[in-house]
Protein backbone atom coordinates (compact mmCIF):
# COMPACT_ATOMS: atom_id res chain seq x y z
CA UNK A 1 84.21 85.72 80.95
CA UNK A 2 84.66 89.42 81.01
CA UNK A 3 81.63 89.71 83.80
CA UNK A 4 82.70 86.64 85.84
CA UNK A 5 86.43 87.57 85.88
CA UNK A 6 86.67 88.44 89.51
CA UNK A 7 84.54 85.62 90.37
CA UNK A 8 87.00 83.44 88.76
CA UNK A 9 89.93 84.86 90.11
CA UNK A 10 88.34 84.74 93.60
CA UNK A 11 87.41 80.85 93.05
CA UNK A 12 90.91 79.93 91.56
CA UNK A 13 91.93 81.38 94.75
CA UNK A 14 90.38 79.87 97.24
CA UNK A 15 90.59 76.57 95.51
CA UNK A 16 94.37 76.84 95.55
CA UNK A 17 94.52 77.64 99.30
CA UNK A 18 92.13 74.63 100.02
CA UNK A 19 94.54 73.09 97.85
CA UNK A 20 97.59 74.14 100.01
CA UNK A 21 95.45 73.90 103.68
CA UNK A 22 95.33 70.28 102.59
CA UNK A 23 98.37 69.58 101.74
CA UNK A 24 100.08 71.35 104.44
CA UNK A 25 98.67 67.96 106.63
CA UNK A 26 99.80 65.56 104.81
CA UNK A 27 103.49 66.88 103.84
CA UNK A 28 106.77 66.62 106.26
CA UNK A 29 107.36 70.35 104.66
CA UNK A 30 107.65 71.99 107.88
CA UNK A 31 107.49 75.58 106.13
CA UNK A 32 104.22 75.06 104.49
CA UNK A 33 102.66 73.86 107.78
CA UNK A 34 103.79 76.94 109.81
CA UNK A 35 102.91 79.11 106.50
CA UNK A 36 99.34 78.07 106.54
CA UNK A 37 99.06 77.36 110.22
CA UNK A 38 99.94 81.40 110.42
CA UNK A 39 98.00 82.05 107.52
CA UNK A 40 94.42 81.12 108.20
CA UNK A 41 95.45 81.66 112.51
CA UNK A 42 95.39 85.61 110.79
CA UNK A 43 92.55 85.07 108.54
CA UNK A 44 90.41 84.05 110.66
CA UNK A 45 91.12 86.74 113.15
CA UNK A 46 90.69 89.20 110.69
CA UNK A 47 87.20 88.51 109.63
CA UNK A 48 85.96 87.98 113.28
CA UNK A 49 86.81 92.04 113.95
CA UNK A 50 86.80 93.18 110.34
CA UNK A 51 83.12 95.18 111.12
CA UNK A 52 84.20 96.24 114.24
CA UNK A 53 87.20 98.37 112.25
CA UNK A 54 84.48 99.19 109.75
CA UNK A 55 82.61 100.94 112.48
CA UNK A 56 85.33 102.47 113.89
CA UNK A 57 87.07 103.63 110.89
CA UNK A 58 83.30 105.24 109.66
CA UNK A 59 82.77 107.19 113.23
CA UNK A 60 86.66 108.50 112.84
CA UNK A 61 85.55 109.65 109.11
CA UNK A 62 82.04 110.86 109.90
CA UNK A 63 83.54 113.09 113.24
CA UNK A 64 80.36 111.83 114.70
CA UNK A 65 80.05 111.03 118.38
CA UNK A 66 77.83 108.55 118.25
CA UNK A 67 78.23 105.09 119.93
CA UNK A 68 79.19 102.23 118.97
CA UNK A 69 75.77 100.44 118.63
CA UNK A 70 73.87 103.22 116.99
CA UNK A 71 77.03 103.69 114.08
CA UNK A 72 76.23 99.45 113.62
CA UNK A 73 72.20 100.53 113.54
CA UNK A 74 72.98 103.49 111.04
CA UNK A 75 75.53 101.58 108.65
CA UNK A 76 72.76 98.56 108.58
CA UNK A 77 69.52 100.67 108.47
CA UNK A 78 71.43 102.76 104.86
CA UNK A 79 73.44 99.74 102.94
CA UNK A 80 72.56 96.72 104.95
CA UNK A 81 74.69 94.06 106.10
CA UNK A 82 77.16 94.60 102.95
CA UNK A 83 77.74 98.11 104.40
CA UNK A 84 79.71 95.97 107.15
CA UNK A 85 81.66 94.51 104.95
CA UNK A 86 83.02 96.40 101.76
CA UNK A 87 86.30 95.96 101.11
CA UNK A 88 86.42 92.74 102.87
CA UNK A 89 88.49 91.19 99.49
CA UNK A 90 91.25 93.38 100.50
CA UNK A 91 91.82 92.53 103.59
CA UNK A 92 91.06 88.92 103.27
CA UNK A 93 93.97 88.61 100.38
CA UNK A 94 96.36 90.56 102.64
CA UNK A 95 95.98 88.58 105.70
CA UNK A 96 96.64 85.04 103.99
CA UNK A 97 100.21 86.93 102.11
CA UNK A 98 100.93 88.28 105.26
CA UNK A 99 99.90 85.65 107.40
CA UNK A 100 102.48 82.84 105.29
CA UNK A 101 105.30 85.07 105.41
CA UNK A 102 104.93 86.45 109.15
């Protein structure tokens, strides 16, 4: 349990806003259809220009003047595709809290 804890808490979830997704289209509960309408509208915003911040965030950090292609080349050449996408979690819990409420 101890080495699968995040994995669980991950699972649980995205099983309970599965859960929620379907039941938001089949109840007259107008908040929890706007909530998750709003909710995954943001999510899935957010992970189609999460890498793009990634790159921009590591060229503001680096003080590099390098262009936009070559800072995706470096980042995937020295940690790969996960390079693009650490701290993805974050951002992914954030945008479905903020995405309900908003």
């Amino acid at each position: 349990w101890k080495r699968n804890s995040k994995k669980a808490v991950l699972f649980a979830f995205c099983c309970s806003l599965l859960y929620a997704s379907y039941r938001s289209t089949t109840t007259d509960f107008e908040p929890l259809r706007i909530g998750m309408t709003g909710s995954l509208t943001l999510l899935s915003a957010e992970m189609t220009f999460y890498f793009v911040d990634t790159i921009n965030m590591r060229s503001k950090v680096l003080n590099t003047n390098k262009n936009f292609f070559s800072m995706l080349a470096d980042i995937i050449k020295y940690e790969g595709l996960r390079g693009l996408t650490k701290g993805i979690q974050a951002s992914f819990y954030g945008s479905i809290i903020y995405g309900f409420t908003y």
